[in-house]
N, C-alpha and C. Protein backbone atom coordinates (compact mmCIF):
# COMPACT_ATOMS: atom_id res chain seq x y z
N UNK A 1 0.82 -1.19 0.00
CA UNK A 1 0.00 0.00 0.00
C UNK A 1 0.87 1.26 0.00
N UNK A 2 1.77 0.79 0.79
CA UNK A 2 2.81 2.37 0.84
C UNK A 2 3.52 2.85 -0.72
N UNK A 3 4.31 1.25 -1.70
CA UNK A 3 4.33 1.84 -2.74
C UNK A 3 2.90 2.31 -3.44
N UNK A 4 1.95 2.00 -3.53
CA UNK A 4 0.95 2.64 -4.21
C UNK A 4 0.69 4.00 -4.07
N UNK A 5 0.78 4.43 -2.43
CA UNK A 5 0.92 5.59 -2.42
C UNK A 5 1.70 6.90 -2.97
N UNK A 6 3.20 6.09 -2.72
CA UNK A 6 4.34 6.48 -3.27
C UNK A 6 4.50 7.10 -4.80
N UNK A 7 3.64 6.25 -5.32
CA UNK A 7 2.93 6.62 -7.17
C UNK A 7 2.55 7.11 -7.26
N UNK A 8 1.86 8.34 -6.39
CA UNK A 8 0.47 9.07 -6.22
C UNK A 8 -1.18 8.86 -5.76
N UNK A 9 -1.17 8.06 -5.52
CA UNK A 9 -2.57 7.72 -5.31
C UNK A 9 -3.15 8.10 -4.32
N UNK A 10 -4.52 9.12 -4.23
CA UNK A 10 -5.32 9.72 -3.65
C UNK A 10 -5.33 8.97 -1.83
N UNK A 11 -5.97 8.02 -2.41
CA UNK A 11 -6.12 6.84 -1.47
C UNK A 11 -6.23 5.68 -1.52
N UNK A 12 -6.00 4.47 -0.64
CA UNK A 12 -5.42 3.09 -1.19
C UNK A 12 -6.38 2.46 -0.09
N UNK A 13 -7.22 1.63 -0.64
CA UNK A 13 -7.94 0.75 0.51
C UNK A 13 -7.22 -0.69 0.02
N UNK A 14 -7.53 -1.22 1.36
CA UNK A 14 -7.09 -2.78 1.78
C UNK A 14 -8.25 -3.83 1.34
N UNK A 15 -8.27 -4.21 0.40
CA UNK A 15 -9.33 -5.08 0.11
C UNK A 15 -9.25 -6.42 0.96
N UNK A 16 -8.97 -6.42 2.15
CA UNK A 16 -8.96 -7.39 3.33
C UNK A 16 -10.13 -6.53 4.42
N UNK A 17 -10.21 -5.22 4.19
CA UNK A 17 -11.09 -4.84 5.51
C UNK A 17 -12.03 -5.16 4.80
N UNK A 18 -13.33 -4.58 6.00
CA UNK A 18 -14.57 -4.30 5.55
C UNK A 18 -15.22 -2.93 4.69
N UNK A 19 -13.94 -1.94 5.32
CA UNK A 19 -14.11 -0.91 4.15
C UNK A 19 -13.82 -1.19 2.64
N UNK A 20 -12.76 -1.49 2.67
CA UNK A 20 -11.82 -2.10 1.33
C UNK A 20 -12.88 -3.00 0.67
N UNK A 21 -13.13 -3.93 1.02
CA UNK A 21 -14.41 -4.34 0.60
C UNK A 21 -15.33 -3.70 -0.12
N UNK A 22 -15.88 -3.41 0.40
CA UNK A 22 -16.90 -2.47 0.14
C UNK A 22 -16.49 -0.90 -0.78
N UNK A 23 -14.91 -0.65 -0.70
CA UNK A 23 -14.53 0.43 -1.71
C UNK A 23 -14.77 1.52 -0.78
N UNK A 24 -15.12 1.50 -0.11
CA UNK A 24 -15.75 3.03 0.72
C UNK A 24 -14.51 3.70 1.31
N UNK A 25 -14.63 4.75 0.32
CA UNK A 25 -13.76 5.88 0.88
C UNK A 25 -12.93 6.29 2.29
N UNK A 26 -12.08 6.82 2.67
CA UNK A 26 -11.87 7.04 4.23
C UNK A 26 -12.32 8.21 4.17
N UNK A 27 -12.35 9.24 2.70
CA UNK A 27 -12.93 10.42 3.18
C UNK A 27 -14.28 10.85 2.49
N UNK A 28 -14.86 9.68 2.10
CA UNK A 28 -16.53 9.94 1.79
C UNK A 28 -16.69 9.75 0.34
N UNK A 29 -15.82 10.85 0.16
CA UNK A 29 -15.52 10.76 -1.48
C UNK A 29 -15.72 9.59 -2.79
N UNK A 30 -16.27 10.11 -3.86
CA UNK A 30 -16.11 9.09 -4.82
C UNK A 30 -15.38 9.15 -6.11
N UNK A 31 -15.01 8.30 -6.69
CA UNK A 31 -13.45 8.47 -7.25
C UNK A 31 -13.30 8.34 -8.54
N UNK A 32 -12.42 9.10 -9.21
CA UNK A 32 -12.61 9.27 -10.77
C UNK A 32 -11.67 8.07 -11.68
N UNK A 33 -11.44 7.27 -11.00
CA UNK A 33 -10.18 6.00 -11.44
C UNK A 33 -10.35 5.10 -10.25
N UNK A 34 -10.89 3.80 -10.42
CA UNK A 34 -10.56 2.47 -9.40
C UNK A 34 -10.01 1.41 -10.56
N UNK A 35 -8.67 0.99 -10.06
CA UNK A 35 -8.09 0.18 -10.36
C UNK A 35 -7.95 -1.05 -9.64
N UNK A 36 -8.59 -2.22 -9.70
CA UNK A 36 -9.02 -2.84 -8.70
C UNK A 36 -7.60 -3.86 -8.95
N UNK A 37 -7.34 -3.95 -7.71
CA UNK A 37 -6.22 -5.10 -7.78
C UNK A 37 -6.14 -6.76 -7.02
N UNK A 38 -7.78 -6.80 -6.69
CA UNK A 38 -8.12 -7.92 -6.32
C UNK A 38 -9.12 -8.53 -7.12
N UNK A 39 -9.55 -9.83 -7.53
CA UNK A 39 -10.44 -10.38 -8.15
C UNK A 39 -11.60 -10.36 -7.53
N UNK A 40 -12.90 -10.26 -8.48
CA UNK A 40 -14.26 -10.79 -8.35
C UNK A 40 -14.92 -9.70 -7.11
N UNK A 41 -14.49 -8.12 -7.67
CA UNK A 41 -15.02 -7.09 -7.16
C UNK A 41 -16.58 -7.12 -8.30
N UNK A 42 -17.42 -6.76 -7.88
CA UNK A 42 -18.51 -7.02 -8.78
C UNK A 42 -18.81 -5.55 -9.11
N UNK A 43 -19.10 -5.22 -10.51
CA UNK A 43 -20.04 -3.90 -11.11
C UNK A 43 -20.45 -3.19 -10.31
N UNK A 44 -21.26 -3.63 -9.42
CA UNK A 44 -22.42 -3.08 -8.51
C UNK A 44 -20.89 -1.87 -7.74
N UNK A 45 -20.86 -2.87 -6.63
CA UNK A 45 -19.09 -2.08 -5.79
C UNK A 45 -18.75 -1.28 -6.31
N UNK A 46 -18.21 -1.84 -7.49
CA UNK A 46 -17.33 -0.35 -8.31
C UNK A 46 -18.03 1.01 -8.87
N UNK A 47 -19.23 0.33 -9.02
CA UNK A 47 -20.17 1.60 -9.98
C UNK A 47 -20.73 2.44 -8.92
N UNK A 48 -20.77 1.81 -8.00
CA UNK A 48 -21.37 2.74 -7.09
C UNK A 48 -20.36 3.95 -6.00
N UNK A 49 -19.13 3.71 -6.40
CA UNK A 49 -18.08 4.49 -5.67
C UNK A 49 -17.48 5.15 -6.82
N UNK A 50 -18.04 5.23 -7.93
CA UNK A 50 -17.03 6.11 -9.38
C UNK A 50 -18.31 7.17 -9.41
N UNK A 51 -17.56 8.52 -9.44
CA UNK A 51 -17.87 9.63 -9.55
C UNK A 51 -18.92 9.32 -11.23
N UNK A 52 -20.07 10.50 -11.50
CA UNK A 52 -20.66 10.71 -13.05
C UNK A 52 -20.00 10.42 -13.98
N UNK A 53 -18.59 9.87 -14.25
CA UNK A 53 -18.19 10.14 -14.96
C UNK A 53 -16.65 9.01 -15.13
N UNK A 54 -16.63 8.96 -14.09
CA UNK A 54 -15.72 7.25 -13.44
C UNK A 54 -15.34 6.40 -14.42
N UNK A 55 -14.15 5.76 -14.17
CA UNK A 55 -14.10 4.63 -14.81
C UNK A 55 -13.23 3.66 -13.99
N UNK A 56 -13.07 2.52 -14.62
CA UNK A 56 -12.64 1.28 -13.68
C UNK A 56 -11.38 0.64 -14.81
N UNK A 57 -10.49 0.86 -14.44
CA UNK A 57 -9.59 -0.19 -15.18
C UNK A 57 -9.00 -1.14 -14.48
N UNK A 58 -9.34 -2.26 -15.38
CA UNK A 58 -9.81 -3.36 -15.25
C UNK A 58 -8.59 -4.93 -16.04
N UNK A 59 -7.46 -5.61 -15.35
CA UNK A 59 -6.70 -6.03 -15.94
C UNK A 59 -7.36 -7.48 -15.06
N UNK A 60 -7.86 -7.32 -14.23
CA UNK A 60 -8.54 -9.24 -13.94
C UNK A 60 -9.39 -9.59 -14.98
N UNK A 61 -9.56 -9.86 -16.44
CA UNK A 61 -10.15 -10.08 -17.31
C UNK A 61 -10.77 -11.13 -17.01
N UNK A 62 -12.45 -11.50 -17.00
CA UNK A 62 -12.99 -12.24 -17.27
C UNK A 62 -13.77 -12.17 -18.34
N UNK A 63 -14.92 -13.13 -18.56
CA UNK A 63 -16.00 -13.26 -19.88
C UNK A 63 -16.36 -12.20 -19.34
N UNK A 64 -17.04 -12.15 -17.74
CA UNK A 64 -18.06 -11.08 -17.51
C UNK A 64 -17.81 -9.54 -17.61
N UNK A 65 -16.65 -9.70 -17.43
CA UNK A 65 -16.28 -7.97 -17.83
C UNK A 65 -15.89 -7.73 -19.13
N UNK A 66 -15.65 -8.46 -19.90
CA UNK A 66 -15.72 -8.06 -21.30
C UNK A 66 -17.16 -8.14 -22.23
N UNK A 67 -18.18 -8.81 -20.95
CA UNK A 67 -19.74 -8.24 -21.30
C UNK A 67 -19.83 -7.46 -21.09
N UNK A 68 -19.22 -6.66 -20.30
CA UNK A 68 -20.11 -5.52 -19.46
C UNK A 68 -19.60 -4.59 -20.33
N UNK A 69 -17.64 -4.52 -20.63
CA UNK A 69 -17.56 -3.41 -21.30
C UNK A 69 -18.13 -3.74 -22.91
N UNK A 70 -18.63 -4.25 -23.18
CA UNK A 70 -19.65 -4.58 -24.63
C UNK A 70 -20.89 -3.72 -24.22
N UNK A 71 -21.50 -3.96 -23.00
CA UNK A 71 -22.96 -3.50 -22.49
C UNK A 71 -22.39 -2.07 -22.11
N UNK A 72 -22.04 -1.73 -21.75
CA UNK A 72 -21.40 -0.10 -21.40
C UNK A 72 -20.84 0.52 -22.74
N UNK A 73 -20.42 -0.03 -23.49
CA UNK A 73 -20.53 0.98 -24.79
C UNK A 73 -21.40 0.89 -25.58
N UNK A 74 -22.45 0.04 -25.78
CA UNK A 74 -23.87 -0.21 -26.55
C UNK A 74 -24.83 0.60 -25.73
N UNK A 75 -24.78 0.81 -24.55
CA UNK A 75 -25.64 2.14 -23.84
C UNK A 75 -24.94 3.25 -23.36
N UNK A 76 -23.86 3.31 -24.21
CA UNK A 76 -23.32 5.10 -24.15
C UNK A 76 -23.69 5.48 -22.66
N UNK A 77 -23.18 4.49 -21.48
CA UNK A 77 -22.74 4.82 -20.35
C UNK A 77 -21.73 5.80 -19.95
N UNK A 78 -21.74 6.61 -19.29
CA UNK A 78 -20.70 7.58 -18.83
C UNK A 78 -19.95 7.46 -17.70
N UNK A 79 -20.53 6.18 -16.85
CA UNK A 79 -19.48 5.54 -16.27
C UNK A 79 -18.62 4.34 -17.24
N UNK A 80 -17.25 3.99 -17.39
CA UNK A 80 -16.72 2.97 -18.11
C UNK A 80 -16.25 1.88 -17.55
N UNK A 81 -16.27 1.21 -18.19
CA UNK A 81 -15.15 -0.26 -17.52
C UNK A 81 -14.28 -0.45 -18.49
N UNK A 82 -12.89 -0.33 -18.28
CA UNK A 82 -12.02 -0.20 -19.23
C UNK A 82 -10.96 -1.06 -19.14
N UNK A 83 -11.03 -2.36 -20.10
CA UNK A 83 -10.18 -3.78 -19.47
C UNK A 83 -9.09 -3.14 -20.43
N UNK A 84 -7.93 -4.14 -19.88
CA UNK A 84 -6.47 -3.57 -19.97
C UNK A 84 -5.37 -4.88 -20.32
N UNK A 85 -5.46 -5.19 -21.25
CA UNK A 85 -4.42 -6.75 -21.61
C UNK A 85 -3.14 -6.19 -21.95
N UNK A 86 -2.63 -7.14 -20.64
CA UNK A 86 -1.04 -7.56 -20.41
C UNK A 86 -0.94 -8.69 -20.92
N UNK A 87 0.69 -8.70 -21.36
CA UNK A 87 1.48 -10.17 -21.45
C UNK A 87 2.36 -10.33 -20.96
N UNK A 88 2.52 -10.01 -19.26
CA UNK A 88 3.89 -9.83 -18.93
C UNK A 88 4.68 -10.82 -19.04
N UNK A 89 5.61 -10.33 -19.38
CA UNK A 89 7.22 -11.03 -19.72
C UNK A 89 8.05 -11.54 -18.34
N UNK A 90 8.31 -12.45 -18.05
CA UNK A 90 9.63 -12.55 -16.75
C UNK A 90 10.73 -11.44 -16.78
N UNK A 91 11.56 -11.52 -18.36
CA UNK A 91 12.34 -10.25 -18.21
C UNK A 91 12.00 -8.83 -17.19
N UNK A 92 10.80 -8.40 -18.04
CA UNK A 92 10.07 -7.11 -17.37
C UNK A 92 9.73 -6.98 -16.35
N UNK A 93 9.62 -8.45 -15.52
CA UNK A 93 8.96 -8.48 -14.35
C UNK A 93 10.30 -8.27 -13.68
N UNK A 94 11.16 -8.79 -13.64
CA UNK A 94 12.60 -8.54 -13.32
C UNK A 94 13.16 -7.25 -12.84
């Protein structure tokens, strides 16, 4: 969490609490970028903590989120879900 911070980031929840869980802010706030870095956060969670205008990038690729971002650009949603394919390399990881 501390490097995340270190990168800039507003704020960093622990997806082990019950806040983190749940996405809920420490300071109320709702957020213009969630990058979720745990699996099988569901739509609902995320959509409901992204600001009018929000988006979610999204590199745990499943079927279901590559429905959703199909269903979110066929209804010109203004919240997004925006999946993100890696191939990381060992080198790079290095």
């Amino acid at each position: 969490m501390d490097l995340v911070r270190s990168l800039g980031a507003d704020e960093v929840l622990d997806y082990k609490t019950p806040n983190g869980v749940a996405l809920k802010s420490p300071s109320g706030r709702k957020y213009d970028v969630i990058i979720p870095c745990a699996h099988n956060i569901p739509w609902s969670t995320l959509e409901a903590n992204l600001t009018s205008k929000g988006k979610v990038v999204d590199f745990n690729l499943r079927f279901g989120t590559l429905m959703s971002v199909a269903f979110k650009k066929i209804t010109f949603a203004k919240k997004q879900l925006i999946p993100l394919f890696t191939f990381p390399k060992k080198e790079d990881l290095e």
